[in-house]
Every structure is written in structure tokens, then in C-alpha cells.
Protein backbone atom coordinates (compact mmCIF):
# COMPACT_ATOMS: atom_id res chain seq x y z
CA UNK A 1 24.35 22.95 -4.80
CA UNK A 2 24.37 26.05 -3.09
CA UNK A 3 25.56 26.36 0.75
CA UNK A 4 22.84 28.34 2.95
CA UNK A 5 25.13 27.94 6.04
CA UNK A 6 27.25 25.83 8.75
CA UNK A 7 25.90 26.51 11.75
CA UNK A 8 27.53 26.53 15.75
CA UNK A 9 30.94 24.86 14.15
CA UNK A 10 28.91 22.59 11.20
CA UNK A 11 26.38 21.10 14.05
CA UNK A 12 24.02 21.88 11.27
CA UNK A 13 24.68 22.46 8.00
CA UNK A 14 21.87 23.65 5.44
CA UNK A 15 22.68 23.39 1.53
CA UNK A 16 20.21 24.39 -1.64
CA UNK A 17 19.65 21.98 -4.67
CA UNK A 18 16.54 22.14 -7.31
CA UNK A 19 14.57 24.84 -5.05
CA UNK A 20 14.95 22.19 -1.74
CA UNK A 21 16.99 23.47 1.06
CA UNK A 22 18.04 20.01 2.98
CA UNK A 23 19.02 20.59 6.16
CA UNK A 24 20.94 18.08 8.26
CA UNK A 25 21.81 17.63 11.59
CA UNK A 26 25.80 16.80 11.75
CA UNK A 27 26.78 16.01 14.79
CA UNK A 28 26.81 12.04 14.13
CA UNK A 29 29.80 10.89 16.73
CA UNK A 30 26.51 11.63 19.63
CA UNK A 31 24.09 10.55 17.04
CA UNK A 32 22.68 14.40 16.80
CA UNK A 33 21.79 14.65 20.35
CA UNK A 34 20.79 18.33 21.31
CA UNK A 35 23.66 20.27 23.53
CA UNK A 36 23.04 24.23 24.04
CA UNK A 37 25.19 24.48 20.46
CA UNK A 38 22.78 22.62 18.94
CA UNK A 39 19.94 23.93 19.96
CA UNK A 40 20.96 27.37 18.43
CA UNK A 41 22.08 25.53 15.00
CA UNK A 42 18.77 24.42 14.47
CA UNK A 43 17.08 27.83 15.09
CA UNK A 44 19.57 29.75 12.86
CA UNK A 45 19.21 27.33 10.01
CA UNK A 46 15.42 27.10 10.19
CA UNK A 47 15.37 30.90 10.52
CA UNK A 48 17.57 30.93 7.22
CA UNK A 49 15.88 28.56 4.75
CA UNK A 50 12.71 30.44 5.87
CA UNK A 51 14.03 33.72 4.76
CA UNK A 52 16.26 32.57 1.39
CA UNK A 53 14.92 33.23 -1.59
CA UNK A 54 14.21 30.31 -3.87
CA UNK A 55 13.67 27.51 -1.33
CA UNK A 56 10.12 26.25 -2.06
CA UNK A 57 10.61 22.75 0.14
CA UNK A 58 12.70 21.59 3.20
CA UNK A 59 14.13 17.86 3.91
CA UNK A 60 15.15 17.63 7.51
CA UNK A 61 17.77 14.49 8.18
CA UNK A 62 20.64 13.33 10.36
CA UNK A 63 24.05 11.99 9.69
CA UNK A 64 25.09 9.11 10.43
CA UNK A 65 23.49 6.54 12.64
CA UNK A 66 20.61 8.43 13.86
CA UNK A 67 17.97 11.26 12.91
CA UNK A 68 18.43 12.71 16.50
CA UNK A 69 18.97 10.68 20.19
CA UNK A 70 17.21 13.49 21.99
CA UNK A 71 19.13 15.62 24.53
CA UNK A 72 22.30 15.13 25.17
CA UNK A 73 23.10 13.62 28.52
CA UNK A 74 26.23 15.51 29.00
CA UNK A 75 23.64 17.86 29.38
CA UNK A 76 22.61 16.66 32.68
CA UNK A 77 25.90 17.48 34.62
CA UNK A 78 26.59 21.01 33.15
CA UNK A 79 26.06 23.69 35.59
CA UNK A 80 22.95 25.71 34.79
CA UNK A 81 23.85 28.87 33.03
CA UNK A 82 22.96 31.85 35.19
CA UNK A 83 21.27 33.54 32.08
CA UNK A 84 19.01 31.29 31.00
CA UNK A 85 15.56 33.00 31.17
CA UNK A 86 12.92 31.01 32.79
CA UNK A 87 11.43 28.31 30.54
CA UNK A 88 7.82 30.41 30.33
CA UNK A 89 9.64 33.36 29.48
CA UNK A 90 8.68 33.92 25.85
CA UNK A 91 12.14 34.41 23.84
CA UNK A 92 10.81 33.67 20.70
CA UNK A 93 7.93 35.16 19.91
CA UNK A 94 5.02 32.97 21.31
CA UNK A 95 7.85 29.71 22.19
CA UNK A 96 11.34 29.59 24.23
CA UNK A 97 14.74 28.71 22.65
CA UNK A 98 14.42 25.11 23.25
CA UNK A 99 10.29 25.22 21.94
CA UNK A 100 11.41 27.08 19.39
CA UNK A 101 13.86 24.63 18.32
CA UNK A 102 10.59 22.73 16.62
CA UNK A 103 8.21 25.80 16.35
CA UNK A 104 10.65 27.14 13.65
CA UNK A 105 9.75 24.06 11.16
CA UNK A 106 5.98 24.22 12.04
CA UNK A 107 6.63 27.99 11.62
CA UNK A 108 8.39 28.00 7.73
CA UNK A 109 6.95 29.42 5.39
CA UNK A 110 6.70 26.62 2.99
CA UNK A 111 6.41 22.74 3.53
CA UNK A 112 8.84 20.67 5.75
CA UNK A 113 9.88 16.76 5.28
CA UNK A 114 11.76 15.08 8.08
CA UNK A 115 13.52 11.84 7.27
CA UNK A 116 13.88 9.47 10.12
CA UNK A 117 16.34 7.02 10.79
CA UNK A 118 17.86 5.10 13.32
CA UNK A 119 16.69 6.76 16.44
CA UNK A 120 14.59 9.41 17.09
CA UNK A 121 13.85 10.20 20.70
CA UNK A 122 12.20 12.83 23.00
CA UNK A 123 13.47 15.94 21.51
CA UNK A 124 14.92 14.68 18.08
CA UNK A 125 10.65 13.79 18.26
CA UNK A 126 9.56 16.42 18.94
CA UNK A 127 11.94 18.34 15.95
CA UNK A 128 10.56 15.73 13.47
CA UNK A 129 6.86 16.89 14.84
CA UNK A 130 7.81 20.44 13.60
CA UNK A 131 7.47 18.73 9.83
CA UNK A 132 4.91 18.86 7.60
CA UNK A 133 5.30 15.21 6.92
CA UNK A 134 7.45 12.53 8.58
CA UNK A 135 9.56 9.77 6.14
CA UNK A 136 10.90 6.91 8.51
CA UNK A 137 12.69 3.72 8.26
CA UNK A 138 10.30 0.51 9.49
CA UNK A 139 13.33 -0.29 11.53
CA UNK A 140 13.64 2.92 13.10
CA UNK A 141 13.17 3.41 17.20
CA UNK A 142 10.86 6.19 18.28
CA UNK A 143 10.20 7.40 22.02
CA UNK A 144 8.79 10.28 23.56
CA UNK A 145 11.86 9.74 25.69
CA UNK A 146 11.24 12.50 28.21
CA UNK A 147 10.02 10.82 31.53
CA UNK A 148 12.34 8.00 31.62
CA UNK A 149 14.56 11.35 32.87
CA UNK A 150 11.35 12.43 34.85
CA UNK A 151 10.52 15.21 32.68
CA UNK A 152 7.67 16.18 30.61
CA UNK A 153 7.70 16.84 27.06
CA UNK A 154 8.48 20.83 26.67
CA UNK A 155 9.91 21.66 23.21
CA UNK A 156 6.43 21.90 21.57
CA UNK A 157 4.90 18.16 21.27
CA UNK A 158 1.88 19.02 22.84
CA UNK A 159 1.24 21.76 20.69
CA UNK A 160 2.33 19.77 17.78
CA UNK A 161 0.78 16.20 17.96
CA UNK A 162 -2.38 17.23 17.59
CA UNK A 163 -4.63 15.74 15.44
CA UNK A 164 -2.01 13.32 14.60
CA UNK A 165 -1.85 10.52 17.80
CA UNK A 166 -5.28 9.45 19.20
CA UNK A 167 -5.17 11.23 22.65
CA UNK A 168 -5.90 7.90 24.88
CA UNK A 169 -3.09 6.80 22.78
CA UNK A 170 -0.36 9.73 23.08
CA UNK A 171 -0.99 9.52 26.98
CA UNK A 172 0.44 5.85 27.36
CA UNK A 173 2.78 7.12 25.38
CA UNK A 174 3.79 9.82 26.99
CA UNK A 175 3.32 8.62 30.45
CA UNK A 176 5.23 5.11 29.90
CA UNK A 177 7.77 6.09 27.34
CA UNK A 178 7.17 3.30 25.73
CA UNK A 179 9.72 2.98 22.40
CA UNK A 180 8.09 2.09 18.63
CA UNK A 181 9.41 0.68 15.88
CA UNK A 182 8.77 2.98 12.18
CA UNK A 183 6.31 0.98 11.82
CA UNK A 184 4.26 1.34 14.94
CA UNK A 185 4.81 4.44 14.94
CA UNK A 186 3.32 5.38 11.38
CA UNK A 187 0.05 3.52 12.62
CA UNK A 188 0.30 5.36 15.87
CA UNK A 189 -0.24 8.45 13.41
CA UNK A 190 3.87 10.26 14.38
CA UNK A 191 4.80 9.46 11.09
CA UNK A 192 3.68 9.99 7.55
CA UNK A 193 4.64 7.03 5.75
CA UNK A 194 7.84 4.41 6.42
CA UNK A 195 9.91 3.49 3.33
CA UNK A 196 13.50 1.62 4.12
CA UNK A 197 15.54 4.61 2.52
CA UNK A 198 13.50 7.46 4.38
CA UNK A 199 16.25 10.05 2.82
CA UNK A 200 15.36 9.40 -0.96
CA UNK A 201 11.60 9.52 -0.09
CA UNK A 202 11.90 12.57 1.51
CA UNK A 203 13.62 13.92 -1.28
CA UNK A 204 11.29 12.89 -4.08
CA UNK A 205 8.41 13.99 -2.09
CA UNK A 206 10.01 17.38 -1.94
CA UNK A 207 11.44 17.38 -5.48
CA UNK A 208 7.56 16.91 -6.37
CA UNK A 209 6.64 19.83 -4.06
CA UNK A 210 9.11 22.09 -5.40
CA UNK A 211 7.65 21.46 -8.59
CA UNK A 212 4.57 22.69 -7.96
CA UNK A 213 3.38 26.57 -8.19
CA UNK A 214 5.10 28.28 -5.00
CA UNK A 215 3.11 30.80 -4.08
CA UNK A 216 -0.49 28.33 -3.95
CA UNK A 217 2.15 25.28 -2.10
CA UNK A 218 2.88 28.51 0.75
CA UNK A 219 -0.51 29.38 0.95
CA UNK A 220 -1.78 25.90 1.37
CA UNK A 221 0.61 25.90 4.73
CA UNK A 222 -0.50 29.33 6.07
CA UNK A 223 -3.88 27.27 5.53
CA UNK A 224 -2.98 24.13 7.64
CA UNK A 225 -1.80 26.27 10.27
CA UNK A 226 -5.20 28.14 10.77
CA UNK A 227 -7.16 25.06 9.98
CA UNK A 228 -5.45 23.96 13.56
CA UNK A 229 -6.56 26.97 15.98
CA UNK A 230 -9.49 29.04 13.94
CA UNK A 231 -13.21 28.25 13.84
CA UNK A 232 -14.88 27.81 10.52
CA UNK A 233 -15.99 30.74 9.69
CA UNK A 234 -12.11 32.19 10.07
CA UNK A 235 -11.19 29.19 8.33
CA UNK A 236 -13.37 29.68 5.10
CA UNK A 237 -12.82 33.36 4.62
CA UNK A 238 -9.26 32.70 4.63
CA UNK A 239 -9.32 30.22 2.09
CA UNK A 240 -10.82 33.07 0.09
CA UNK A 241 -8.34 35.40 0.60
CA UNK A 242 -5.60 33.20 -0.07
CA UNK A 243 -7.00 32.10 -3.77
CA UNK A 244 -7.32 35.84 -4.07
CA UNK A 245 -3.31 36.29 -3.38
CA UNK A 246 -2.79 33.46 -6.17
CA UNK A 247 -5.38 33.55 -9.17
CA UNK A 248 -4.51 35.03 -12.27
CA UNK A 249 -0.91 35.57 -11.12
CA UNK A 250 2.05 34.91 -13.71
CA UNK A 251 2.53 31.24 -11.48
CA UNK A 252 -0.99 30.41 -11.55
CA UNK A 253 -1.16 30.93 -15.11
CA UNK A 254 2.12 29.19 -15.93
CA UNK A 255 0.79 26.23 -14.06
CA UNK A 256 -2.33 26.14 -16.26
CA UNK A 257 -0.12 27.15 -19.20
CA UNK A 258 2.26 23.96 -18.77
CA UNK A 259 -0.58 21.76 -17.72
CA UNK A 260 -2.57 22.60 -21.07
CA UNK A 261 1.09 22.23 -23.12
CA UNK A 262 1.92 18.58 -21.43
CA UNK A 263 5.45 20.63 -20.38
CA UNK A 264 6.73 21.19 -16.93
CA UNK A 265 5.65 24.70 -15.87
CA UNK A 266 8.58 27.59 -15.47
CA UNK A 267 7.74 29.35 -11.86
CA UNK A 268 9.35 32.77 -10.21
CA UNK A 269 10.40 32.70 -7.09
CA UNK A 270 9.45 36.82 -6.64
């Protein structure tokens, strides 16, 4: 196991095993409840699996009790900061800091797994939305937490439940912040699958992932991102384009190679 960082005094801390950077939110004492610390623990480590060699999957989790209780509500009493930009002010490229704080998931370069447990609320939702898939316990307790404090959701949820929660559906949601169990909430369409040790899932999924050739698995996600926002046309030639980035490369062929030979293929990481 290889450490990729500790991040805003071990709020996060992001370690490398087998090619699958798991990244866990350590803050367990507030269940992983989002403070201005935290927020900038979860940007720096998404920002450094994305950019470390040799990571071909990511496992999201919490410690502890909980995957993530949403914002902290010490929160709630702290002064504003004077240099806060305003929240449309684009700090991170098309998002803010706190939109960001999910953006950066949806935004890796190669597939995401969040394992949920416990509770997962408002933000801590909206983080696990960032994923490519969701693993969560059938026990767990889901809300889109935000107007119970008279807020809306604002750290990307809008952007990023589409296509996964009926939209009659994600309104009552939204609007009553009504809580679901794992298992409501996996046939509400916010999760993936449910399984009662979300963690080991999550982990098998990826070590299955990470097996696979890594240059076709990171093309496949720059593919589910434009399938989102492109028309077909867009859509079709890049499909094109991105077999033409991975055909007939040493991976490709290793992948046939292995397939053919009943052995588990060899990949670079170049």
C-alpha cells in the first residue's frame, strides 16, 4: 500500500493498493460532515488520484459510523469569511469550491465507486453522486437533506442526478426531504446496487475494473460524460475516435493476448 496523501490534518486520507486508489473520508467523531477543512480535503485528494500515475479505479468510503452526515452544523454559526467569492463565481473551472467538491469525482479520469454506509445526507449525497457507481448498505439512511435547513441543493446534484432519479420523483424528493432507506434508495435509481458490506463490494467491483485494459476503461468514461450533454452525431464520432486512441496499442493487444492464453493480461500504465 502506497500513501497518495493526508489531507487538511488526515480529514481525508487517500492510499494506493492493486492499481485502486481508496479514498476515505476520516473525520468519523462528526460522522464526515463537511466543515471548510473538509471541503478542501476532498478537492486535493480527488485532484491527486486523478493525476497519479497507476491508479486505474477509485473507492470512495467513510470511517466510522457514517459515509458522510452532510454539512456540518457548526457550520451554521461561523461568521462568513469575508473572502469567500460569490457562490456563481466560477473557482473551479466550470463549478465553485463547494460544487467542485463532487464535480472532481464526476471529473476523474477513470471510474469512481462510492461505498455507502450509515448515513449519507445532502452533501455527503451529493459527493456519492460524483461516482460512477454507488455500493450501499440496505440499512443505510439517505436524504437530500438540504431544505430541512431551507436551502437548495448547490454542490452539483442537479447536474449530477440526471438520468438516474425519475424527475417527478427527485422533486418530492427534493422538495420534502424525505429520508430512504439503501434500499429505497437503489429503486429510487441514487444507488447502484445495496449489498450489507458496501466496502468489500466496492472493492471487488474496482479490483475487477482495475483489471481491465486502462486506457479502453478511461475512454469508456470520457464516453459517459459526452453521452450526457452531446447530440448523436457528437456522440458517435467520438466513439470513433476513442477506439482509434486504443486499437492495436500494446494494452489492447495484451488484452487479446491474455484472453486467447486463458492468463490474466499484463497492462502499462504509460
Amino acid at each position: 500500500m502506497t500513501i497518495l496523501g493526508e489531507f487538511a490534518g488526515d480529514r481525508v486520507r487517500a492510499t494506493l493498493t492493486a492499481h485502486i486508489a481508496h479514498v476515505r473520508l476520516n473525520r468519523p467523531e462528526k460522522m464526515n460532515a463537511l466543515d471548510p477543512e473538509m471541503f478542501d480535503a476532498l478537492i486535493a485528494a480527488g485532484r491527486t488520484v486523478a493525476q497519479t500515475r497507476g491508479v486505474r479505479v477509485v473507492v470512495l468510503s467513510g470511517a466510522g459510523r457514517a459515509f458522510c452526515a452532510g454539512l456540518d452544523t457548526a457550520s451554521f454559526s461561523r461568521a462568513p469569511d469575508p473572502d469567500e467569492p460569490p457562490l456563481a463565481e466560477r473557482t473551479h473551472g466550470n463549478t465553485n469550491r463547494f460544487q467542485e467538491v463532487a464535480m472532481v469525482w464526476a471529473r476523474c479520469p477513470v471510474p469512481v465507486i462510492a461505498a455507502v454506509h450509515g448515513v449519507c445526507f445532502g452533501g455527503g449525497l451529493q459527493i456519492a453522486s460524483g461516482a460512477d457507481l454507488r455500493v450501499c448498505a440496505p440499512d443505510a439512511r439517505l436524504s437530500i437533506m438540504e431544505m430541512k435547513w431551507g436551502l437548495v441543493p448547490d454542490m452539483g446534484g442537479f447536474a449530477l442526478w440526471r438520468g438516474l432519479v425519475r424527475p417527478d420523483l427527485l422533486r418530492e424528493l427534493v422538495y420534502t426531504n424525505r429520508e430512504l432507506s439503501g434500499q429505497e434508495a437503489l429503486t429510487a435509481g441514487l444507488v447502484t446496487f445495496t449489498d450489507p458490506d458496501p466496502l468489500a463490494r466496492a472493492m471487488a467491483i474496482a479490483a475487477t475494473i482495475a483489471s481491465r485494459n486502462p486506457e479502453a476503461v478511461r475512454e469508456a468514461k470520457r464516453l459517459f460524460t459526452a453521452m450526457l450533454d452531446q447530440p448523436t452525431d457528437a456522440i458517435l464520432l467520438a466513439e470513433s475516435e476513442a477506439q482509434e486512441r486504443v486499437i492495436r496499442r500494446p494494452n489492447q493487444v495484451e488484452a487479446v493476448v491474455a484472453a486467447m492464453s486463458g492468463r490474466p493480461p499484463v497492462f502499462s500504465d504509460d
